[in-house]
Protein backbone atom coordinates (compact mmCIF):
# COMPACT_ATOMS: atom_id res chain seq x y z
CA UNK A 1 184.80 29.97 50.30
CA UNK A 2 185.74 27.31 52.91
CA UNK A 3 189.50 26.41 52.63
CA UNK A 4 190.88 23.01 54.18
CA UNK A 5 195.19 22.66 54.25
CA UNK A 6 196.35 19.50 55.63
CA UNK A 7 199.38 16.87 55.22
CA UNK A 8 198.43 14.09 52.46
CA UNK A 9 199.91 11.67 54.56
CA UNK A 10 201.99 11.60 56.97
CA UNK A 11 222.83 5.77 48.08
CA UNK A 12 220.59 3.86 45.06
CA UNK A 13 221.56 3.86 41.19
CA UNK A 14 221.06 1.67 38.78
CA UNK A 15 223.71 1.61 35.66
CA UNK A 16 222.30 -0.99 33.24
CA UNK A 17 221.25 -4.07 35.22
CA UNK A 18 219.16 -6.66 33.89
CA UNK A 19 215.50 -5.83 34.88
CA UNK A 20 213.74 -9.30 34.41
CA UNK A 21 216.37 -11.12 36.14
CA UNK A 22 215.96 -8.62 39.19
CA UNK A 23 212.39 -9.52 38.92
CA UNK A 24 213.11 -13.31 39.30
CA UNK A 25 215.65 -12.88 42.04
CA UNK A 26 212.70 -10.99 43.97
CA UNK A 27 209.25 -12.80 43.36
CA UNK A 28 210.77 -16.27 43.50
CA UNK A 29 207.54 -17.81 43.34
CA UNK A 30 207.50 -17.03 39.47
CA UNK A 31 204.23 -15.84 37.57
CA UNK A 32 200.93 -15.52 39.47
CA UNK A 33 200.10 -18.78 40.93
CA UNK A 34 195.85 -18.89 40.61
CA UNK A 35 194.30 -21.73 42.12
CA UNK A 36 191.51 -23.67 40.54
CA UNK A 37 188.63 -23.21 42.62
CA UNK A 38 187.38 -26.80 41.69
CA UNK A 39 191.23 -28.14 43.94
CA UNK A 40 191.11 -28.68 47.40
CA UNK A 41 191.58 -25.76 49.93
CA UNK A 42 195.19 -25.35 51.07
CA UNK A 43 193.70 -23.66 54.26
CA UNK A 44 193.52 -27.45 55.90
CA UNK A 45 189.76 -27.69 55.52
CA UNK A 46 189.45 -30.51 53.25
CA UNK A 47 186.85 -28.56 51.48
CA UNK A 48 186.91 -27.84 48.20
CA UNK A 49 188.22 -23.83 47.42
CA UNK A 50 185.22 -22.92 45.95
CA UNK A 51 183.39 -23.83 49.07
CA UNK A 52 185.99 -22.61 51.44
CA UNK A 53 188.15 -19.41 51.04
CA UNK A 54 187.64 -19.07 47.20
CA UNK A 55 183.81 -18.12 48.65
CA UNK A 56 184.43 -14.02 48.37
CA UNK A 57 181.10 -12.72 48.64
CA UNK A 58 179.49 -9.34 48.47
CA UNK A 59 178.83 -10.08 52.33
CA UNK A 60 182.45 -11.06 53.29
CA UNK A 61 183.78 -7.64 51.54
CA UNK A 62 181.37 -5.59 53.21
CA UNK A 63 182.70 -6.95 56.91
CA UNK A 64 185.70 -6.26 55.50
CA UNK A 65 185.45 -2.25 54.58
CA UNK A 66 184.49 0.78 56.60
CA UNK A 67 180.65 1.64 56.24
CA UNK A 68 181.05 5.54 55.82
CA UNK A 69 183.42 5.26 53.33
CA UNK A 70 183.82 1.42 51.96
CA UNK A 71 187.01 0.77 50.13
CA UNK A 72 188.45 -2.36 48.60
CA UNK A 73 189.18 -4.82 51.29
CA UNK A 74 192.41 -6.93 51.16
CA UNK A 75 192.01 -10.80 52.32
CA UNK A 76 194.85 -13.01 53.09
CA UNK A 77 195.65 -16.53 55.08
CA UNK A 78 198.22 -18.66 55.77
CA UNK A 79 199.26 -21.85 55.43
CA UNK A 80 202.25 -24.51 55.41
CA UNK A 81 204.40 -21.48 54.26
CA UNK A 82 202.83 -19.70 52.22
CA UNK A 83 200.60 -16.70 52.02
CA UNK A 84 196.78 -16.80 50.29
CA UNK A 85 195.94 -13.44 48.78
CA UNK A 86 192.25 -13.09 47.71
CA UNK A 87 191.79 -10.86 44.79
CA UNK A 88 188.09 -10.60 43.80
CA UNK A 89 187.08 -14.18 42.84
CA UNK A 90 190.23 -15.34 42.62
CA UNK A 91 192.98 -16.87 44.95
CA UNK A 92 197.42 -16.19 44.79
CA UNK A 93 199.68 -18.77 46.21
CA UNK A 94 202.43 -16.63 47.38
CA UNK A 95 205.95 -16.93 48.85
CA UNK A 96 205.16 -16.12 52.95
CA UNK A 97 207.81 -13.29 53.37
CA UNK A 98 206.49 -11.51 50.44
CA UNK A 99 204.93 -8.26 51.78
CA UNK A 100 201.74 -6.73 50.49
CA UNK A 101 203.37 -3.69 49.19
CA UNK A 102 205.99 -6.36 47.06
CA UNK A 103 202.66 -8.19 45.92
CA UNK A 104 201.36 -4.85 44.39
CA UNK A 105 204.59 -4.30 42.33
CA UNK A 106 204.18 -7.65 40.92
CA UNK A 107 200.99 -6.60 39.60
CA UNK A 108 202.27 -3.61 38.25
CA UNK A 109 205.25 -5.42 36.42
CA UNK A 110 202.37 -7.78 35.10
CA UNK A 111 200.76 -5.17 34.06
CA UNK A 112 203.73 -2.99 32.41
CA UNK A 113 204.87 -6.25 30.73
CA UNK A 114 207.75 -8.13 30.67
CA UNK A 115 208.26 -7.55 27.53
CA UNK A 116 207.71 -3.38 28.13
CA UNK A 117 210.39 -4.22 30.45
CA UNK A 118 213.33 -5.45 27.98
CA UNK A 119 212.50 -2.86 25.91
CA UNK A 120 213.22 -0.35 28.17
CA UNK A 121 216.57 -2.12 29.11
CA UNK A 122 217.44 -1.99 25.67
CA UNK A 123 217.44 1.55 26.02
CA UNK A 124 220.39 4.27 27.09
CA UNK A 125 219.36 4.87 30.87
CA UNK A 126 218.58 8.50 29.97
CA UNK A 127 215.69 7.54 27.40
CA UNK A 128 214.03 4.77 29.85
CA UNK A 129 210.55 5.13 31.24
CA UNK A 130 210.68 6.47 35.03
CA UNK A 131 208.93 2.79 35.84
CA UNK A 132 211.83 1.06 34.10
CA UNK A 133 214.31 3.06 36.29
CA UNK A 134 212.49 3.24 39.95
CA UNK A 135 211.99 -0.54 39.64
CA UNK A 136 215.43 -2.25 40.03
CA UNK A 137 215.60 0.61 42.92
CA UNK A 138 212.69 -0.50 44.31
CA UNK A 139 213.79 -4.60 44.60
CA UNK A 140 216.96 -3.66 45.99
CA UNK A 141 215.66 -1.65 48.51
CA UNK A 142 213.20 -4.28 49.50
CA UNK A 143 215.83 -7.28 49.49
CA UNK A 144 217.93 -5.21 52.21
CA UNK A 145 214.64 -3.95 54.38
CA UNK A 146 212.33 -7.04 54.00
CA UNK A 147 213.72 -10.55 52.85
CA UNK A 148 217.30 -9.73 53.82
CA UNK A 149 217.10 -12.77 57.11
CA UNK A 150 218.84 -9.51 59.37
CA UNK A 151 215.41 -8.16 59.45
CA UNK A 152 212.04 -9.01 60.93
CA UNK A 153 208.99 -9.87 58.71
CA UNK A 154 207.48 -6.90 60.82
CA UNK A 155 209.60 -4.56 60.01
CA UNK A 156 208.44 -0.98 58.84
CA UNK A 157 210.40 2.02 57.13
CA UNK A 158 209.91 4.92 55.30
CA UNK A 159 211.09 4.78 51.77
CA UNK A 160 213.14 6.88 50.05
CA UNK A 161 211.16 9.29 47.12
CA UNK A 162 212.33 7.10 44.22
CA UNK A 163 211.00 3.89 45.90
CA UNK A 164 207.62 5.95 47.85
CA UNK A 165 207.30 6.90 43.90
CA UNK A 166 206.52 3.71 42.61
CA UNK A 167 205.20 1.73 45.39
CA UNK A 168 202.37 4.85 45.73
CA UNK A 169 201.64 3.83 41.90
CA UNK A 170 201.84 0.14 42.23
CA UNK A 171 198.78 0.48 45.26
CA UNK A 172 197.27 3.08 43.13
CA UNK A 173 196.90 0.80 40.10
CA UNK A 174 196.33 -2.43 42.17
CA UNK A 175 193.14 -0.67 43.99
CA UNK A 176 192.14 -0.30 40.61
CA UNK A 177 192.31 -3.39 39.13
CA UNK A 178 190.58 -5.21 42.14
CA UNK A 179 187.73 -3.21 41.79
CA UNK A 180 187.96 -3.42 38.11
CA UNK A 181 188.14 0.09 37.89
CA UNK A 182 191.89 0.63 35.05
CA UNK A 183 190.56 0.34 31.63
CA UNK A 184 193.17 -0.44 29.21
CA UNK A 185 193.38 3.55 27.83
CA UNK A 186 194.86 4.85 31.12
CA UNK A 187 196.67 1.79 31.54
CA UNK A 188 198.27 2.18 28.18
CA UNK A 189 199.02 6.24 28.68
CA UNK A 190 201.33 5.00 32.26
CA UNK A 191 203.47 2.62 29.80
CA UNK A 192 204.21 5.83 27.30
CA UNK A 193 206.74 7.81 27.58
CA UNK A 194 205.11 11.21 27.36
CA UNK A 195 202.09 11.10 28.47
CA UNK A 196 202.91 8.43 31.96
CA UNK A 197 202.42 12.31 33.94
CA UNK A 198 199.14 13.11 33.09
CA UNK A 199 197.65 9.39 33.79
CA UNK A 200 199.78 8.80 36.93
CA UNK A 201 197.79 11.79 38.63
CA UNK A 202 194.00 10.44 36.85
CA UNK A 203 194.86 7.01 38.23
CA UNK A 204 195.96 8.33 41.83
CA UNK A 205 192.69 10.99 42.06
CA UNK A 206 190.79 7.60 41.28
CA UNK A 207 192.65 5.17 43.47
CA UNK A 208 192.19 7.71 46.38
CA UNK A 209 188.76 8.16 45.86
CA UNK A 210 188.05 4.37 45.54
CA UNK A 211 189.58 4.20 48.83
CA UNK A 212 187.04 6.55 50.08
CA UNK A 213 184.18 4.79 48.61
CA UNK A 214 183.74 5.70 45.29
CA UNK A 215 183.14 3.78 42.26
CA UNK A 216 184.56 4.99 38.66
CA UNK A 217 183.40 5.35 35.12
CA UNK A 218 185.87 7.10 32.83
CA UNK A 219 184.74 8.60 30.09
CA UNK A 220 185.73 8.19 26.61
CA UNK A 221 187.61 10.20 24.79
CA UNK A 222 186.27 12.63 22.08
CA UNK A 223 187.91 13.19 19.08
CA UNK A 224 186.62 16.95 18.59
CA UNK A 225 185.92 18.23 22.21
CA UNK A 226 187.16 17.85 25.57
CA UNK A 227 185.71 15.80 28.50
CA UNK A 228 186.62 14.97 31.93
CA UNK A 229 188.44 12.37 33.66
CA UNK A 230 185.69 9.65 35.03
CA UNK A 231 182.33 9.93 36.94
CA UNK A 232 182.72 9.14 40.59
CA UNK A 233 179.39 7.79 42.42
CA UNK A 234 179.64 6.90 46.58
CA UNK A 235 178.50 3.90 47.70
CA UNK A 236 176.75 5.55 50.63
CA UNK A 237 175.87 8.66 49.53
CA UNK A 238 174.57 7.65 46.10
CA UNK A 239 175.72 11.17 44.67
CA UNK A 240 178.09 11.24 41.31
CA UNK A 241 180.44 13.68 40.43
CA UNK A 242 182.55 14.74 37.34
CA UNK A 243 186.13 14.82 38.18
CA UNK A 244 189.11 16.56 36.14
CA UNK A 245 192.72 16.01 37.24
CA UNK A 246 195.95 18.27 35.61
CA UNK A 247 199.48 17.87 36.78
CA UNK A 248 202.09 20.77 35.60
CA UNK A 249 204.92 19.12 33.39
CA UNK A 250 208.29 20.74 35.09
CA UNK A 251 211.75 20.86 33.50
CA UNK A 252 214.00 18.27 34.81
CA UNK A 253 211.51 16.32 36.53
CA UNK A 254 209.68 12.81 34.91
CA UNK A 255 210.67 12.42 31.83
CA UNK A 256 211.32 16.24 31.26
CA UNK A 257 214.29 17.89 30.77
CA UNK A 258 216.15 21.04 31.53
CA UNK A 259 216.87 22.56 34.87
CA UNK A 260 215.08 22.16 38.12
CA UNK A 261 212.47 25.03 38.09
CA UNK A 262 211.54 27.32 41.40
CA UNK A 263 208.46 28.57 42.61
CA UNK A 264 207.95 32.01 40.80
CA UNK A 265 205.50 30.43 38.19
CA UNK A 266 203.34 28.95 40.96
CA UNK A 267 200.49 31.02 40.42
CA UNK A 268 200.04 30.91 36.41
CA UNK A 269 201.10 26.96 36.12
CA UNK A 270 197.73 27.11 38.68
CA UNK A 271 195.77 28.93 36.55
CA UNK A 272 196.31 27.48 33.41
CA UNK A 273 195.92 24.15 34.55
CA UNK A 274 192.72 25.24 36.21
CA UNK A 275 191.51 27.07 33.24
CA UNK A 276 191.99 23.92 31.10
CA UNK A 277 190.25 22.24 34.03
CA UNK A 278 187.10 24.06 33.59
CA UNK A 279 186.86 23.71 29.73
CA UNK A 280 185.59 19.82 30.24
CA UNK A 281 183.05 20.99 33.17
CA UNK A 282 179.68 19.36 32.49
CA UNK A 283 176.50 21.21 32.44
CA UNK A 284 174.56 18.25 34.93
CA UNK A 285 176.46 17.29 38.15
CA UNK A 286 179.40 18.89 40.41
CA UNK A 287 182.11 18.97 39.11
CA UNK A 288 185.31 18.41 40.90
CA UNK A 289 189.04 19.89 39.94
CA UNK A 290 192.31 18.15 40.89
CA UNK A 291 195.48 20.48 39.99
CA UNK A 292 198.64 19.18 41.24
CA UNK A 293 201.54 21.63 41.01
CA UNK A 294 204.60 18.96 41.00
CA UNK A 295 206.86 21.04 43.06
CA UNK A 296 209.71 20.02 45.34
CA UNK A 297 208.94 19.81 49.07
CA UNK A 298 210.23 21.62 51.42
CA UNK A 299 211.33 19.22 54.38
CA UNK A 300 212.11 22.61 56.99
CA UNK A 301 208.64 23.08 57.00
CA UNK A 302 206.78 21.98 60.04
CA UNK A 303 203.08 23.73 59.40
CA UNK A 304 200.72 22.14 56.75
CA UNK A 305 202.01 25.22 54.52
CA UNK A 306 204.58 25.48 52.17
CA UNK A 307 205.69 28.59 50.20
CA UNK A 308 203.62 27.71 47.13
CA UNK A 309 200.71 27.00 49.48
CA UNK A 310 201.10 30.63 51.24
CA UNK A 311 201.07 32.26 47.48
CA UNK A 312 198.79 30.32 46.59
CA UNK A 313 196.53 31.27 49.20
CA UNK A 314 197.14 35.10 49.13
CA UNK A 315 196.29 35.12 45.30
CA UNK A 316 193.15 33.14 45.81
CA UNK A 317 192.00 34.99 48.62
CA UNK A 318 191.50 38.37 46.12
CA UNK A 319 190.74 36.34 42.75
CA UNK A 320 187.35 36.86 41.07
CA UNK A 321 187.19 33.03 40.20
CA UNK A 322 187.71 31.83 43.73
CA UNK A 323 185.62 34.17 46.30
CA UNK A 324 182.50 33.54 47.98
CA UNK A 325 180.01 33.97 45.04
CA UNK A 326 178.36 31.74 43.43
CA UNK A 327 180.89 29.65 41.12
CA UNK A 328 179.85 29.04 37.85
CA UNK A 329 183.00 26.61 37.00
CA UNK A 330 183.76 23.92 40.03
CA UNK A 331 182.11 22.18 42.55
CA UNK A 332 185.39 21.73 44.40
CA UNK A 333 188.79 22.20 43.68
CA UNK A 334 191.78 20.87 45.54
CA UNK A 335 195.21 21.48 44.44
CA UNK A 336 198.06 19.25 45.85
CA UNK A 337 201.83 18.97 45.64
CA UNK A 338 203.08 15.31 46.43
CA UNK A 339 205.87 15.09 44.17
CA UNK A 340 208.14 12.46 46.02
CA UNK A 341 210.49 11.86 43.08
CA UNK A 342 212.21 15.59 43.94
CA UNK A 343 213.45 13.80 46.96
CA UNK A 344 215.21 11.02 45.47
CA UNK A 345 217.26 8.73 47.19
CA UNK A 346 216.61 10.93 50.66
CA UNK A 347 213.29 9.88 52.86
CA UNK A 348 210.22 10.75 51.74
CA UNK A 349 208.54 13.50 52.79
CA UNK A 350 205.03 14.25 52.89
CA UNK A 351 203.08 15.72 50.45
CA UNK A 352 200.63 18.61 51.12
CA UNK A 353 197.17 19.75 49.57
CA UNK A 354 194.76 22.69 49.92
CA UNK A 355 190.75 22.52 49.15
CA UNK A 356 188.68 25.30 48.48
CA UNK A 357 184.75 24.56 48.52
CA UNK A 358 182.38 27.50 47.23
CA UNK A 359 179.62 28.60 49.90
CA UNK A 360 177.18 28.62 46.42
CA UNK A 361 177.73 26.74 43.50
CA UNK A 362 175.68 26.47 39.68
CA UNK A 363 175.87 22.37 40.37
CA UNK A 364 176.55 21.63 44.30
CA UNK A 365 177.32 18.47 45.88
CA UNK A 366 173.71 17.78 47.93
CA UNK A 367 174.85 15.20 50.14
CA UNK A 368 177.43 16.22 52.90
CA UNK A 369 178.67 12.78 52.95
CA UNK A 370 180.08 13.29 49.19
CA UNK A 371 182.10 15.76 50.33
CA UNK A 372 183.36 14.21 53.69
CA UNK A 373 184.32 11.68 51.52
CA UNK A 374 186.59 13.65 49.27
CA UNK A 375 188.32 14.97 52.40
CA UNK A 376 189.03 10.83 53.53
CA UNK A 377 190.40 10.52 49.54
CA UNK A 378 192.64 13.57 49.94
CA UNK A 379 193.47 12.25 53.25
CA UNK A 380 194.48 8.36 52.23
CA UNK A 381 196.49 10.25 48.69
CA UNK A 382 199.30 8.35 48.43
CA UNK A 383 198.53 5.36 50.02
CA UNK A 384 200.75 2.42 50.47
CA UNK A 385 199.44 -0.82 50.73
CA UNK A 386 201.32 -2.82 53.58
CA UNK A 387 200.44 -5.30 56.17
């Protein structure tokens, strides 16, 4: 069994403020500006948009991407104050100071709703959606770091977990939707209550491995069976894998209550995540197993390894499931731990992840580049979108 460890990635409270009026204090330019691609193009070229920068070809986005593993690209310009963000076919107007990473959160509060929004507001603080409660955190923070005129447009700064939190989903579910990859189902599990843990993990599996080049079909539910996640094909290497992604629910962490729990129960949260896994594997492609343990990092550590990674490990190492044999239940299994709302309103720290690849498997991956490509997706987990 080959075994990779590596990094992922390299005083706020909110007590009842008014959520929508935060939002208009931040995106100033009010709803989603599209231009008509019929007007003439802002850019100065006195052509019209549709000729000019509303052109977004196949060709311009594959200049745009890495060739090994292409990802969405991200075009912008600028002009008489503004910035132009080009989203598929389709063009923003956008205040000029507004950062990439702010223009994803728009997106996702567009997407959440306004109205999900005043709902949640309506709400005692202790029964609001995680969303509703990172948000106002979030603006704040980037009024004082970003628009605040005491700092440069080119500043950069590590967020705190509460804020990494949601701008990691806001690029997750933006690098989605411009590759029209977010169907409304997983959309609509983020916005509920109880099941926002379970879909935050599908959509960042898939927005990691869209980074790395992949394109997405989720499957549909069945009403008297279980199936995976989504089908994953690369662009380069033409291969397609079934994916499954589980994230353990832990008292007093998103939208669970109780006491923060340890690490004793590392090893059987693993296992019956895993085992639950393995119940969707299909019987015609590899078949690839996400398990993230949602434990609370430990910032003293200076090695890729944590103390649930070092169990982890030793258990694995002597487990009938997991040594070099042929492996009649995954293709490839990672498990990660990137759980940056434990940190709070302290820096972020990085999150950490271990994958195990059988030497045989009953359905391998054929194509080394499939697999080199899961490492860049493990490797760009987490993501946020800046520039």
């Amino acid at each position: 069994m080959n075994i990779r460890s590596r990094n992922l990635f390299s005083s706020l409270s909110h007590r009842g403020g008014d959520l929508v009026a935060a939002a208009a204090d931040l995106f100033r330019e009010g709803p989603m500006e599209e231009l008509g691609l019929s007007t003439q193009c802002p850019c100065g070229s006195n052509l019209p948009l549709w000729r000019c920068h509303g052109r977004v070809t196949e060709e311009l986005l594959r200049t745009g991407t890495n060739t090994d593993f292409p990802g969405p690209a991200h075009f912008k310009f600028e002009h008489g104050g503004f910035v132009y963000r080009i989203v598929r076919n389709s063009i923003f107007r956008r205040d000029k100071r507004e950062r990439l990473h702010a223009f994803t959160v728009q997106w996702l509060y567009w997407k959440f709703g306004e109205k999900w929004f005043e709902r949640q507001e309506r709400l005692p603080e202790e029964d609001r959606h995680v969303v509703a409660k990172w948000m106002p955190l979030y603006w704040k923070w980037n009024n004082e770091n970003y628009l605040s005129p005491l700092t440069g447009r080119d500043r950069k700064i590590v967020p705190p977990g509460f804020v990494n939190e949601l701008l990691s989903l806001a690029s997750d579910v933006y690098t989605l939707l411009i590759v029209d990859a977010l169907p409304n189902a997983p959309l609509n599990r983020l916005r509920n209550y109880d099941l926002y843990q379970g879909a935050r993990y599908e959509v960042a599996i898939g927005a990691a491995l869209v980074r790395a080049g992949f394109q997405l079909k989720w499957k549909k539910p069945k009403r008297n069976g279980k199936v995976y996640e989504f089908d994953a094909t690369h662009k380069v290497s033409k291969e397609t894998i079934a994916v499954e992604a589980k994230s353990k629910h832990r008292k007093g962490a998103i939208h669970q209550t109780g006491e923060t729990e340890g690490f004793d129960r590392v090893w059987k949260d693993f296992i019956v995540l895993y085992s639950e896994a393995v119940k969707t594997r299909p019987n015609d492609r590899p078949f690839a197993v996400f398990v993230d343990l949602n434990l609370s990092h430990d910032p003293t550590s200076v090695s890729p390894l944590e103390d649930w990674s070092k169990e982890l490990l030793s258990r694995l190492a002597n487990h009938d499931l997991f040594r070099d044999e042929e492996s009649p239940e995954h293709t490839k299994l990672a498990i990660t731990n990137s759980a940056w709302h434990y940190d709070g309103e302290a820096v972020a720290n990085k999150g950490r992840y271990l994958l195990m690849r059988p030497m045989k498997s009953t359905m391998p991956i054929k194509v080394e580049h499939t697999y080199a490509a899961i490492v860049f997706a493990l490797n760009s987990f987490g993501t946020i979108l800046d520039d």
